[in-house]
C-alpha atoms as a PDB file:
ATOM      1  CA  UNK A   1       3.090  18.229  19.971  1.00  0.00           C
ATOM      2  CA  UNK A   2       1.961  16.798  17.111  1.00  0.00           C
ATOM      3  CA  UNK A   3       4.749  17.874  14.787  1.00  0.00           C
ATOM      4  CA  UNK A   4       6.727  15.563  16.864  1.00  0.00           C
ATOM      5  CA  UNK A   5       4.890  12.447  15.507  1.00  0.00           C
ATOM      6  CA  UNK A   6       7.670  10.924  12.719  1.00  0.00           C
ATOM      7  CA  UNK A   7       4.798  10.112  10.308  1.00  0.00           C
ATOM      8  CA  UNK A   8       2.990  13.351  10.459  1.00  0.00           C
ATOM      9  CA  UNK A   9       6.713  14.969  10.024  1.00  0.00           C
ATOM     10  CA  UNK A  10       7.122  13.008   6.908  1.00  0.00           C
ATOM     11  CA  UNK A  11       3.451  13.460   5.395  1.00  0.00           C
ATOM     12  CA  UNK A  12       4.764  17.290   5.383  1.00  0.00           C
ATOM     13  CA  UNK A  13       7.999  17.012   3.815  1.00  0.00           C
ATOM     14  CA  UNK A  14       8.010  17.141   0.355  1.00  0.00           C
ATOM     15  CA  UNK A  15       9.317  13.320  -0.220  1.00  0.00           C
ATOM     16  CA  UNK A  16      11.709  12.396  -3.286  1.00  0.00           C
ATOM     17  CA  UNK A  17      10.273  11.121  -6.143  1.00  0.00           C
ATOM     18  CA  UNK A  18      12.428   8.222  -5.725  1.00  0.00           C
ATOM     19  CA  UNK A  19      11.521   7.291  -2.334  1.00  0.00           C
ATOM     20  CA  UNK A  20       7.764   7.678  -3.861  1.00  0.00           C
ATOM     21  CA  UNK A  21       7.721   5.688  -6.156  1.00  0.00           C
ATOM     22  CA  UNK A  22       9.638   2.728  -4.238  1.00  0.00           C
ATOM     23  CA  UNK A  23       6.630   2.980  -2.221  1.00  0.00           C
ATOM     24  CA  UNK A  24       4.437   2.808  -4.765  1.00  0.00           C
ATOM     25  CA  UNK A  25       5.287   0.272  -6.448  1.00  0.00           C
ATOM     26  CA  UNK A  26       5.214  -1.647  -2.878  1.00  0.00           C
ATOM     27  CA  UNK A  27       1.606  -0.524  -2.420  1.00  0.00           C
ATOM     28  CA  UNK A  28       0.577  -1.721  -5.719  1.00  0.00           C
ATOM     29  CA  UNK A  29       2.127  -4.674  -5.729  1.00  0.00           C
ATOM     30  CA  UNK A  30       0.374  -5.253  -1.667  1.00  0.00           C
ATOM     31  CA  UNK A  31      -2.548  -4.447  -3.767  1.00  0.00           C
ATOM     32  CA  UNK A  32      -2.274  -6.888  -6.535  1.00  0.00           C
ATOM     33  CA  UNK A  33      -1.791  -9.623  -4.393  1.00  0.00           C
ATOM     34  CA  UNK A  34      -4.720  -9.054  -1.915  1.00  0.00           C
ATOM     35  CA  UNK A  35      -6.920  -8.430  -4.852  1.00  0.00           C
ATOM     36  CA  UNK A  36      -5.812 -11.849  -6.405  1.00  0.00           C
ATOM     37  CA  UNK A  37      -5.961 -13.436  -3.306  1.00  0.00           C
ATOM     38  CA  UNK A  38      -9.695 -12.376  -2.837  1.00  0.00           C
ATOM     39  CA  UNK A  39     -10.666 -13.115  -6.222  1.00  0.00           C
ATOM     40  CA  UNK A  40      -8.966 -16.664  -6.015  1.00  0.00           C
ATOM     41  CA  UNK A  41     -11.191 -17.319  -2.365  1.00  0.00           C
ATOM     42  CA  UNK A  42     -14.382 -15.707  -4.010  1.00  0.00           C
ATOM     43  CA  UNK A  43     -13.680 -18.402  -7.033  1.00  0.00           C
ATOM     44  CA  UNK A  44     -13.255 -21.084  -4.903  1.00  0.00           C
ATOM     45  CA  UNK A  45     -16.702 -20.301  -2.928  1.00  0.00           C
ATOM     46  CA  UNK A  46     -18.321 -20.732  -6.566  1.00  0.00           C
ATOM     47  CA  UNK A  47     -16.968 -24.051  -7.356  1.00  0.00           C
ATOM     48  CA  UNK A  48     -17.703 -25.387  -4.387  1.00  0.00           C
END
């Protein structure tokens, strides 16, 4: 019954390059900020 699962059903689909890249570009920008974000607490554990 796994095919059921939506997420599994979508991981097999082919997805639009569209939708992909939306998603992406979310990812990366998650990314981004939660790298900055641990860079800015790691600098701010040196200065102290």
């Amino acid at each position: 019954m796994r095919d059921q699962h939506p997420a599994y059903k979508k991981r097999k689909q082919p997805m639009s390059l569209e939708k992909d890249h939306s998603i992406s570009l979310i990812y990366q920008k998650y990314l981004y900020y939660f790298h900055s974000d641990l860079t800015q607490k790691m600098d701010n554990q040196e200065t102290d």
